[in-house]
PDB file of N, CA and C in Angstrom:
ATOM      1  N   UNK A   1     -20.571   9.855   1.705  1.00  0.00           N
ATOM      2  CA  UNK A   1     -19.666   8.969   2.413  1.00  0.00           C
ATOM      3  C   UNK A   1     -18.288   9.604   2.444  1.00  0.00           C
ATOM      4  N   UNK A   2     -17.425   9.256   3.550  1.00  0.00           N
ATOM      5  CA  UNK A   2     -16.290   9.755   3.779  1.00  0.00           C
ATOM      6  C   UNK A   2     -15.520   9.326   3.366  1.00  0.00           C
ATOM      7  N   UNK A   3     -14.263   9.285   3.267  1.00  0.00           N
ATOM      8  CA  UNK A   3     -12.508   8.713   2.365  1.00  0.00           C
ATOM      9  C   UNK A   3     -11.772   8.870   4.092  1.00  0.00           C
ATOM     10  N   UNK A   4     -11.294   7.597   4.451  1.00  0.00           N
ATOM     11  CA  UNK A   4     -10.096   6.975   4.857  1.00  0.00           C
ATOM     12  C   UNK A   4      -8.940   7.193   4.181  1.00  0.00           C
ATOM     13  N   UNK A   5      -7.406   7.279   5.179  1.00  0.00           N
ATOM     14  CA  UNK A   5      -6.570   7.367   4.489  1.00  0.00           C
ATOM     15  C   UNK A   5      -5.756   5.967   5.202  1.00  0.00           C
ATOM     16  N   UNK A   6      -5.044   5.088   4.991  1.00  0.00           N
ATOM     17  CA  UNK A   6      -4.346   3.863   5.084  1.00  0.00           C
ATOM     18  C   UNK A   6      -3.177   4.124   5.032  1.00  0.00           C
ATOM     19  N   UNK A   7      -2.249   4.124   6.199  1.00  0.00           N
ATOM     20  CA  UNK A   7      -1.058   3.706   5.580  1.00  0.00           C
ATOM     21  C   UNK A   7      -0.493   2.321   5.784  1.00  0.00           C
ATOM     22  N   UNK A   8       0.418   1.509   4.100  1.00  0.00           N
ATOM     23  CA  UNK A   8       1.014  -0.245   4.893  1.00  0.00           C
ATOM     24  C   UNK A   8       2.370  -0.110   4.460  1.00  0.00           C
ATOM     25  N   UNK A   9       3.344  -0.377   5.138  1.00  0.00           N
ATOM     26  CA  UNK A   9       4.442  -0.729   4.939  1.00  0.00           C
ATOM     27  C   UNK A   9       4.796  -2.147   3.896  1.00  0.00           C
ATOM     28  N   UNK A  10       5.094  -1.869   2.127  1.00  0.00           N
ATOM     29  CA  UNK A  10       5.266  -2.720   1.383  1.00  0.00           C
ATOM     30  C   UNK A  10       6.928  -3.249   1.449  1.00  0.00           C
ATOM     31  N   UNK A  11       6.536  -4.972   1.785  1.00  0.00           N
ATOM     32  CA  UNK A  11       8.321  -5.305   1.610  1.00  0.00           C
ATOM     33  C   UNK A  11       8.533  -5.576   0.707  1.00  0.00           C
ATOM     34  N   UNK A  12       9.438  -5.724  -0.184  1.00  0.00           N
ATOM     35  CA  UNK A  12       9.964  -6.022  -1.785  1.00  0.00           C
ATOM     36  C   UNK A  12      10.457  -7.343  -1.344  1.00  0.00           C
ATOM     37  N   UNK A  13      10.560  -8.132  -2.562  1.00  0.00           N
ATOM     38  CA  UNK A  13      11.310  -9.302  -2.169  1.00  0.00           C
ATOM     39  C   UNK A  13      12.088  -9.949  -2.122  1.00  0.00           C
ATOM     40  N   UNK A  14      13.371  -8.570  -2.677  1.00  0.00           N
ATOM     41  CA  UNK A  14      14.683  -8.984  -2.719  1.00  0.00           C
ATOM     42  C   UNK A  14      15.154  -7.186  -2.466  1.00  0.00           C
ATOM     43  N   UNK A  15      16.241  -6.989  -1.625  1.00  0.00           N
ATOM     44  CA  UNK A  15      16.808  -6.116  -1.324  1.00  0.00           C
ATOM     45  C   UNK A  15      17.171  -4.972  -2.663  1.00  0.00           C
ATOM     46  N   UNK A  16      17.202  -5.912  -4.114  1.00  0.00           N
ATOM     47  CA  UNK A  16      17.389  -4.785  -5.065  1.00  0.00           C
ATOM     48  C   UNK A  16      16.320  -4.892  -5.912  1.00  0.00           C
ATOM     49  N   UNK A  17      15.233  -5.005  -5.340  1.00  0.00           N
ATOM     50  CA  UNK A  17      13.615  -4.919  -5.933  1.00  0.00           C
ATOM     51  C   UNK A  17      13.731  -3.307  -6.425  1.00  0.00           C
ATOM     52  N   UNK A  18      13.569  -3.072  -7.904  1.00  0.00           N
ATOM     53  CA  UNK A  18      12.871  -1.734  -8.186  1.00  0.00           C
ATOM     54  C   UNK A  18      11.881  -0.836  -7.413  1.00  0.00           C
ATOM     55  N   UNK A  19      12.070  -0.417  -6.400  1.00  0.00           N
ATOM     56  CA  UNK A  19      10.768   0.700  -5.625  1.00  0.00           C
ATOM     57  C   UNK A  19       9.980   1.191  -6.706  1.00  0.00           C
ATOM     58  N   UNK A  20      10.240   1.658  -7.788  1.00  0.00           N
ATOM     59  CA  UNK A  20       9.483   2.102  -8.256  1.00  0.00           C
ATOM     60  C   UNK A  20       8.568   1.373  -9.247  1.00  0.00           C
ATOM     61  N   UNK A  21       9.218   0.208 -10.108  1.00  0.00           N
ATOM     62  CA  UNK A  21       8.144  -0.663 -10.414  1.00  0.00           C
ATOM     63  C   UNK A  21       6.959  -1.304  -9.385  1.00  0.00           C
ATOM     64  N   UNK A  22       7.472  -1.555  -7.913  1.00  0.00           N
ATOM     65  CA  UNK A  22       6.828  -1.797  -6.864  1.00  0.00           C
ATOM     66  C   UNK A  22       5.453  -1.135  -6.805  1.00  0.00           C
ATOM     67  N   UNK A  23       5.802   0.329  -6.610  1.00  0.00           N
ATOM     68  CA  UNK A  23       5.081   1.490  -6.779  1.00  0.00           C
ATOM     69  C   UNK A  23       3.751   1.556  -7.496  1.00  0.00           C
ATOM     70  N   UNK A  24       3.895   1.388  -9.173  1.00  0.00           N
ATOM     71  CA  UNK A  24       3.180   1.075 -10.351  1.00  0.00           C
ATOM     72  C   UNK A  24       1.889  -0.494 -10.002  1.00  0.00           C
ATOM     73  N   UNK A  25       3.029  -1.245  -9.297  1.00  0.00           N
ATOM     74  CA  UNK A  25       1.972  -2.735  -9.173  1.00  0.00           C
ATOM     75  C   UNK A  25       1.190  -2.438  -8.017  1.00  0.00           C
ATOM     76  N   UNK A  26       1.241  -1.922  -6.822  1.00  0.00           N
ATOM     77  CA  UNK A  26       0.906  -1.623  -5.461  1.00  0.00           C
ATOM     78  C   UNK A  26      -0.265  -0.390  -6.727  1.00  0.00           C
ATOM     79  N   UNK A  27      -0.617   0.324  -7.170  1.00  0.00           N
ATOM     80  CA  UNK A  27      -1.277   1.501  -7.873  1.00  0.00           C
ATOM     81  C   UNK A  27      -1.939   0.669  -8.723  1.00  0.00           C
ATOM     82  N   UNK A  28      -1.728  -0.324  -9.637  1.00  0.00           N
ATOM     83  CA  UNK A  28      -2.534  -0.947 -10.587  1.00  0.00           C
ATOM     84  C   UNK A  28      -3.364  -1.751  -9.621  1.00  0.00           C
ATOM     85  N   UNK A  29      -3.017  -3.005  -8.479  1.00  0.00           N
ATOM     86  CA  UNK A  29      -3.334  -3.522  -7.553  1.00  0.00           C
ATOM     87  C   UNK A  29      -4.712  -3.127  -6.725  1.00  0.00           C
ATOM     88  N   UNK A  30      -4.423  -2.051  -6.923  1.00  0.00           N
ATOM     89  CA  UNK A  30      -5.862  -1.594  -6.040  1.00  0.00           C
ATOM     90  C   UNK A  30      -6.822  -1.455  -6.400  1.00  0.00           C
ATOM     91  N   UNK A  31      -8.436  -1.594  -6.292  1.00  0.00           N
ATOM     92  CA  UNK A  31      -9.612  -1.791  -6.874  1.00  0.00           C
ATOM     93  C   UNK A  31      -9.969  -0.451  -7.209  1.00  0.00           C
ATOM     94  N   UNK A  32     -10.425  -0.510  -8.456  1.00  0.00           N
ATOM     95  CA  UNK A  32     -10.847   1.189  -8.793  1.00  0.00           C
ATOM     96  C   UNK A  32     -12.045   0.728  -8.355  1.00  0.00           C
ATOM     97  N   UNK A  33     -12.021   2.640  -8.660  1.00  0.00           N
ATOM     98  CA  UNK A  33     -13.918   3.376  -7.598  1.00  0.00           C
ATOM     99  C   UNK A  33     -13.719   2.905  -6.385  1.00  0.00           C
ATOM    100  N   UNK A  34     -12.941   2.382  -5.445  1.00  0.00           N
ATOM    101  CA  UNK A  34     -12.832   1.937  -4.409  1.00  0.00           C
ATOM    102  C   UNK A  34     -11.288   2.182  -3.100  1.00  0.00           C
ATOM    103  N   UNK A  35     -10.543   2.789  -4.345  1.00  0.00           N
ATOM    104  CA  UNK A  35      -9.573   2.848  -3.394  1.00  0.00           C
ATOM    105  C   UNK A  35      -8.251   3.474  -4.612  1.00  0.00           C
ATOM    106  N   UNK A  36      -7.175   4.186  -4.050  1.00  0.00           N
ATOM    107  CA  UNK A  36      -6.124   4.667  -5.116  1.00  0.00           C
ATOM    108  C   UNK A  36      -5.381   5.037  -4.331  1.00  0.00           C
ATOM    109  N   UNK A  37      -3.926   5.182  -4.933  1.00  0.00           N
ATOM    110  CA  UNK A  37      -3.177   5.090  -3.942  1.00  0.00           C
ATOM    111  C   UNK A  37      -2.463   6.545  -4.079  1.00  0.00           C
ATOM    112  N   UNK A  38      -2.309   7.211  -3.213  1.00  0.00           N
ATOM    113  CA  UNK A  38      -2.021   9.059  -2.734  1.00  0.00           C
ATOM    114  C   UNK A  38      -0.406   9.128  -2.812  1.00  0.00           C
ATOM    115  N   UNK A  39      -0.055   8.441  -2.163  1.00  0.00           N
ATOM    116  CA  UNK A  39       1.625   8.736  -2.057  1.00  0.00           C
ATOM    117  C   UNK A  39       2.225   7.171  -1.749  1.00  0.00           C
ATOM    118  N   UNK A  40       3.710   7.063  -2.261  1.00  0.00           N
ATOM    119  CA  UNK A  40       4.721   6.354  -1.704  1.00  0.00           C
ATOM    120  C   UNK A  40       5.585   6.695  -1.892  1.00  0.00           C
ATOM    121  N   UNK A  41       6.324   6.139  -0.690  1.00  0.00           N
ATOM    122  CA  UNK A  41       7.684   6.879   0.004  1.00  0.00           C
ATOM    123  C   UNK A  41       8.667   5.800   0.547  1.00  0.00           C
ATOM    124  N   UNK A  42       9.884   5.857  -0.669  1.00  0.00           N
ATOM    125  CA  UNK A  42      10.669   4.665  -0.250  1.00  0.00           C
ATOM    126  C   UNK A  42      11.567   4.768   1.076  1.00  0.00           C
ATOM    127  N   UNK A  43      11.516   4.152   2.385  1.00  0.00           N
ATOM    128  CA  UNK A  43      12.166   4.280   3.229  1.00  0.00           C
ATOM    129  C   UNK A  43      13.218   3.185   4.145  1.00  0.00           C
ATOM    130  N   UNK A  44      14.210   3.452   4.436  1.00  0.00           N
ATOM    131  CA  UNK A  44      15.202   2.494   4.747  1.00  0.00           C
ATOM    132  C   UNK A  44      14.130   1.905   6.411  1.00  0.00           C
ATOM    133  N   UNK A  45      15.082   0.566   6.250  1.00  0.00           N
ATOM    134  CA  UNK A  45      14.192  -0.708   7.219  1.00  0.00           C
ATOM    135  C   UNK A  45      15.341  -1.275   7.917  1.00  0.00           C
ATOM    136  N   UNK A  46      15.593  -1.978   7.149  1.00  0.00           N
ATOM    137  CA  UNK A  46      17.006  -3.089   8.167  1.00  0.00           C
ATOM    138  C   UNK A  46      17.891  -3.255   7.414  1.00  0.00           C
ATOM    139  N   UNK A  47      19.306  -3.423   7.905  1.00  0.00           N
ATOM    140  CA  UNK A  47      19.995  -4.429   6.657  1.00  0.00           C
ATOM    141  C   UNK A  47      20.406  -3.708   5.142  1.00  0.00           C
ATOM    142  N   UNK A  48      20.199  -2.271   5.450  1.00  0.00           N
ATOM    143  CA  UNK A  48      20.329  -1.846   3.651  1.00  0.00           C
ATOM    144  C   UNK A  48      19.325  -2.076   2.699  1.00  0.00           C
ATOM    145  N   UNK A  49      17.754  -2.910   3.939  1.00  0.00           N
ATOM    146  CA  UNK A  49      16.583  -2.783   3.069  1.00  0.00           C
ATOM    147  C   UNK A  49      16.110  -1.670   2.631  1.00  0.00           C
ATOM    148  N   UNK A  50      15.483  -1.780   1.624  1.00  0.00           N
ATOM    149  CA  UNK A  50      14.114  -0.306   2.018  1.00  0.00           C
ATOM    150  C   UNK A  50      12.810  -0.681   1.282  1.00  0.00           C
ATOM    151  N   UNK A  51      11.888   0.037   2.158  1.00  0.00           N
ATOM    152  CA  UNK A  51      10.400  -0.600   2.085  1.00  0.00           C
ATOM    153  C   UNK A  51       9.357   0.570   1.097  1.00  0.00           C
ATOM    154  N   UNK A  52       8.624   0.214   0.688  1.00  0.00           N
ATOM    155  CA  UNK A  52       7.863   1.266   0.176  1.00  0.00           C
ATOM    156  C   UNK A  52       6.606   1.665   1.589  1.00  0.00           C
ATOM    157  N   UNK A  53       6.330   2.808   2.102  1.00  0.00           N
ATOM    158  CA  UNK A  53       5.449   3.078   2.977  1.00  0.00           C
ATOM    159  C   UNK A  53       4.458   3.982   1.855  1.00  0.00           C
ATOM    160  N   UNK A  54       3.293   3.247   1.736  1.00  0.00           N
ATOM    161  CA  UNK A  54       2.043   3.458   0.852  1.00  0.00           C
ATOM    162  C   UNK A  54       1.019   4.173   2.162  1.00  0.00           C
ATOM    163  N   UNK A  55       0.330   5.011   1.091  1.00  0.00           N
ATOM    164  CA  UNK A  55      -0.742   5.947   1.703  1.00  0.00           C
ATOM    165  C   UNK A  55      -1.896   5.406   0.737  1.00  0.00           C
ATOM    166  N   UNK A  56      -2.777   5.136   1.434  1.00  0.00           N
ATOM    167  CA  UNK A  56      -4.319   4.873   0.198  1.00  0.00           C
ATOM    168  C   UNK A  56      -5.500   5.010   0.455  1.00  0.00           C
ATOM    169  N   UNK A  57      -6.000   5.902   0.070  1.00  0.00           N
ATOM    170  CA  UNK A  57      -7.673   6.354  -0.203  1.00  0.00           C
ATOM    171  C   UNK A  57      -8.347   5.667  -0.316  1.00  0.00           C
ATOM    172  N   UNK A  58      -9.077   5.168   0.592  1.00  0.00           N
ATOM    173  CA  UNK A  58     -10.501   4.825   0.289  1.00  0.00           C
ATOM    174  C   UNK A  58     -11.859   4.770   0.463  1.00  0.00           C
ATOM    175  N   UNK A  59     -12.898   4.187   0.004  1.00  0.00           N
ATOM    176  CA  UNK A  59     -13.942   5.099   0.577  1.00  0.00           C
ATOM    177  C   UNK A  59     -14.182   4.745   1.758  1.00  0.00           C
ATOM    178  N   UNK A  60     -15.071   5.003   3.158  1.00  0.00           N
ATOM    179  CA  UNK A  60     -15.268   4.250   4.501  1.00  0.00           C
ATOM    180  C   UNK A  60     -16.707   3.937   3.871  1.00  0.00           C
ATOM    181  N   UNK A  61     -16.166   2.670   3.812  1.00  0.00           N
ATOM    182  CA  UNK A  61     -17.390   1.422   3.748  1.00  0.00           C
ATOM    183  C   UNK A  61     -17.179   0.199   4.157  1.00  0.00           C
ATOM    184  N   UNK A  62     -17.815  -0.017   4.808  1.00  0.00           N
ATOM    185  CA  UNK A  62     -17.817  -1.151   5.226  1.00  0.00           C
ATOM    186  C   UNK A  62     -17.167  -2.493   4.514  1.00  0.00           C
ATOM    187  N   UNK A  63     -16.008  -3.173   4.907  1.00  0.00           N
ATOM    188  CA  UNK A  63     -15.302  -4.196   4.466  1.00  0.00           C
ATOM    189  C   UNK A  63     -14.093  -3.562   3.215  1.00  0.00           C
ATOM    190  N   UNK A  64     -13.776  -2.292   2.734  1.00  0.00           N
ATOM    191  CA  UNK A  64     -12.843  -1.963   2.162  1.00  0.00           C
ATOM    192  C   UNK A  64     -11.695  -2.251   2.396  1.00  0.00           C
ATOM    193  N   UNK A  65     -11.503  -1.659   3.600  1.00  0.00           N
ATOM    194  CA  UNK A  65     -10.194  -2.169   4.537  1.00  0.00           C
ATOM    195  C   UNK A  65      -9.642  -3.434   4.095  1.00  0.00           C
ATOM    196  N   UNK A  66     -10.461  -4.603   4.094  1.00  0.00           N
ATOM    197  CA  UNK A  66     -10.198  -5.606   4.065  1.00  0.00           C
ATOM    198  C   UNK A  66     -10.302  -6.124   2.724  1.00  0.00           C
ATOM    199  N   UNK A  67     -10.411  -5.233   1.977  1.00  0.00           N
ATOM    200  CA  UNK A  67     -10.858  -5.810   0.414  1.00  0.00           C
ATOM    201  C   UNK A  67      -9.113  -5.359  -0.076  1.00  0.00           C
ATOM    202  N   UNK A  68      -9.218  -4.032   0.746  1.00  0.00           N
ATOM    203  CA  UNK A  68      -7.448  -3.291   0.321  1.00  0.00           C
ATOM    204  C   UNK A  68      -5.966  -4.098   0.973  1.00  0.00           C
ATOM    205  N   UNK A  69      -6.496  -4.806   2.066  1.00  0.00           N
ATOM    206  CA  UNK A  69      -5.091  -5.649   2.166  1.00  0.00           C
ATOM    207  C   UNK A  69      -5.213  -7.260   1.529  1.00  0.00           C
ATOM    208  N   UNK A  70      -6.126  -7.549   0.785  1.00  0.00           N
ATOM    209  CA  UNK A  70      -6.285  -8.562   0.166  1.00  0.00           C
ATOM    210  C   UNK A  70      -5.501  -8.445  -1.117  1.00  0.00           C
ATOM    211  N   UNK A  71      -5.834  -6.932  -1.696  1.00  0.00           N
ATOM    212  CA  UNK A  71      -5.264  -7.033  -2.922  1.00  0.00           C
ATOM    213  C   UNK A  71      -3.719  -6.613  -2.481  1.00  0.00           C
ATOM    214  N   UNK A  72      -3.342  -5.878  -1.289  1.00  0.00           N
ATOM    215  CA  UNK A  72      -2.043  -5.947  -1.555  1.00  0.00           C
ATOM    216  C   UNK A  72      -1.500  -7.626  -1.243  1.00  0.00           C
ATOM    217  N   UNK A  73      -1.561  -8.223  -0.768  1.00  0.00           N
ATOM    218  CA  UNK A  73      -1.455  -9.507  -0.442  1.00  0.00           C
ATOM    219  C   UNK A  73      -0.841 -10.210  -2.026  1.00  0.00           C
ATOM    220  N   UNK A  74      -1.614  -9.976  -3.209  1.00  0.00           N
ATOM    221  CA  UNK A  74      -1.160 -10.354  -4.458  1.00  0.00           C
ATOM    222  C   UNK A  74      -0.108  -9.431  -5.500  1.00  0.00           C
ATOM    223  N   UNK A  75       0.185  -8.411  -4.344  1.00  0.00           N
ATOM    224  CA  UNK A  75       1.020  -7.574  -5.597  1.00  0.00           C
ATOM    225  C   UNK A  75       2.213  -7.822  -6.269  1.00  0.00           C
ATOM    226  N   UNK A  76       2.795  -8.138  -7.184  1.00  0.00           N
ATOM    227  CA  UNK A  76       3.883  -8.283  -8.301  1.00  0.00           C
ATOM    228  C   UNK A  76       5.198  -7.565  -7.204  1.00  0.00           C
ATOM    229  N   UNK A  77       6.688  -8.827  -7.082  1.00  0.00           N
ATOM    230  CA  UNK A  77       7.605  -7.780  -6.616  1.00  0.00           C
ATOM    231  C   UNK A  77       7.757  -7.799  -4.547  1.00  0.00           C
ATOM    232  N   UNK A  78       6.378  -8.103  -3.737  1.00  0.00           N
ATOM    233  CA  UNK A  78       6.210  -7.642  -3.234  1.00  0.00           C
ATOM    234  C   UNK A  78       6.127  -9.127  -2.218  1.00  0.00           C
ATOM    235  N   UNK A  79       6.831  -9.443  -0.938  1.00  0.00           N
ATOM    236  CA  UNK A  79       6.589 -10.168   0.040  1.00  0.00           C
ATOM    237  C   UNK A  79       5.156 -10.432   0.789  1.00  0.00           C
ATOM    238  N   UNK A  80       4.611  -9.139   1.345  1.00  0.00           N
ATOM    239  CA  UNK A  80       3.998  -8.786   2.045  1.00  0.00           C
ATOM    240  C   UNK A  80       3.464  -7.797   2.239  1.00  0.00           C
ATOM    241  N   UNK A  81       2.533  -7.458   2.826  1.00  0.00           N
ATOM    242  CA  UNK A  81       2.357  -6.076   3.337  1.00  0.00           C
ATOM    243  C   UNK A  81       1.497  -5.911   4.762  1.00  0.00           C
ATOM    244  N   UNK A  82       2.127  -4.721   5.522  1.00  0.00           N
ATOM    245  CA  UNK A  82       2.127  -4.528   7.195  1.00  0.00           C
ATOM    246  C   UNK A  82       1.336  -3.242   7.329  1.00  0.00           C
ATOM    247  N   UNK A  83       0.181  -3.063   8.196  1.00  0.00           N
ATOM    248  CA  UNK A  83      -1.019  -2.176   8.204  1.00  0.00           C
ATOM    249  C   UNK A  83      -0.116  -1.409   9.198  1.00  0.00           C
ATOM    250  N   UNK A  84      -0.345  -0.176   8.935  1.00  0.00           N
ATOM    251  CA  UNK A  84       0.800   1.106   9.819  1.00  0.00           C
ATOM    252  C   UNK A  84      -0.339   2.033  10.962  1.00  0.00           C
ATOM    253  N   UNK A  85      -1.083   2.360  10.297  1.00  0.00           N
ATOM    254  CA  UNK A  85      -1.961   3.342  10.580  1.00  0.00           C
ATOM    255  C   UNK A  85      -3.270   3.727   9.886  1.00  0.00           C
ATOM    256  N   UNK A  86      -4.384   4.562  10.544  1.00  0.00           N
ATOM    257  CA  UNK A  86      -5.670   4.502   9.508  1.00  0.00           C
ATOM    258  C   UNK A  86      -6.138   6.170  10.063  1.00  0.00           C
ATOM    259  N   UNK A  87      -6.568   7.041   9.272  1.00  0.00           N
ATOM    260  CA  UNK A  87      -6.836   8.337   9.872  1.00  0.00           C
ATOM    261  C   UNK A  87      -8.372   8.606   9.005  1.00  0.00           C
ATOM    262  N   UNK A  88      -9.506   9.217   9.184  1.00  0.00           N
ATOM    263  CA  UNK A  88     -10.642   9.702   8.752  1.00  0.00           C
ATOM    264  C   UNK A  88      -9.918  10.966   7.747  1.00  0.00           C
ATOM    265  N   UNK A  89     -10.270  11.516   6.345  1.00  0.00           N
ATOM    266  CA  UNK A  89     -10.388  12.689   6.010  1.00  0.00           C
ATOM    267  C   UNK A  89     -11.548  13.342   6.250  1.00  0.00           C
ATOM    268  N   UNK A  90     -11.308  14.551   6.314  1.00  0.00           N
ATOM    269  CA  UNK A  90     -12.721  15.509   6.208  1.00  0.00           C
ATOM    270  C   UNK A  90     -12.604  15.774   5.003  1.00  0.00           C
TER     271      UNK A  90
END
């Protein structure tokens, strides 16, 4: 089976939210054997916000996708989270 790569735009939920504790909960958050998270990259948004833009591995199986924005949905720190893009690895 193949690995998907995900990227979601994480909002914090206050303008002086730690990115990097963010980071740690968005990484614990995610279901092992099923998904881990590759990179984040804190980037300015609006307003003097800035968002964490997450990259995450997972396997292509059927309903992952949707298992992976569920758990970001509960992460510590974190408003929301916004699906960016989805690419196949070889």
């Amino acid at each position: 089976m193949g690995e998907v790569l995900l990227k979601y735009r994480i909002m914090p939920e206050e303008t002086d939210t730690d990115l990097a504790q963010l980071e740690r909960n968005v990484a614990a958050a995610l279901p092992k054997g099923i998904a881990r998270l590759s990179k984040a990259t804190p980037q300015p948004f609006a307003f003097g916000m800035k968002v964490l833009v997450c990259s995450i591995i997972v396997q292509d199986d059927e309903g992952n996708n949707d298992k992976i924005e569920e758990c970001l949905k509960e992460v510590p720190l974190s408003q929301g989270a916004e699906f960016l893009e989805m690419g196949r690895l070889m």
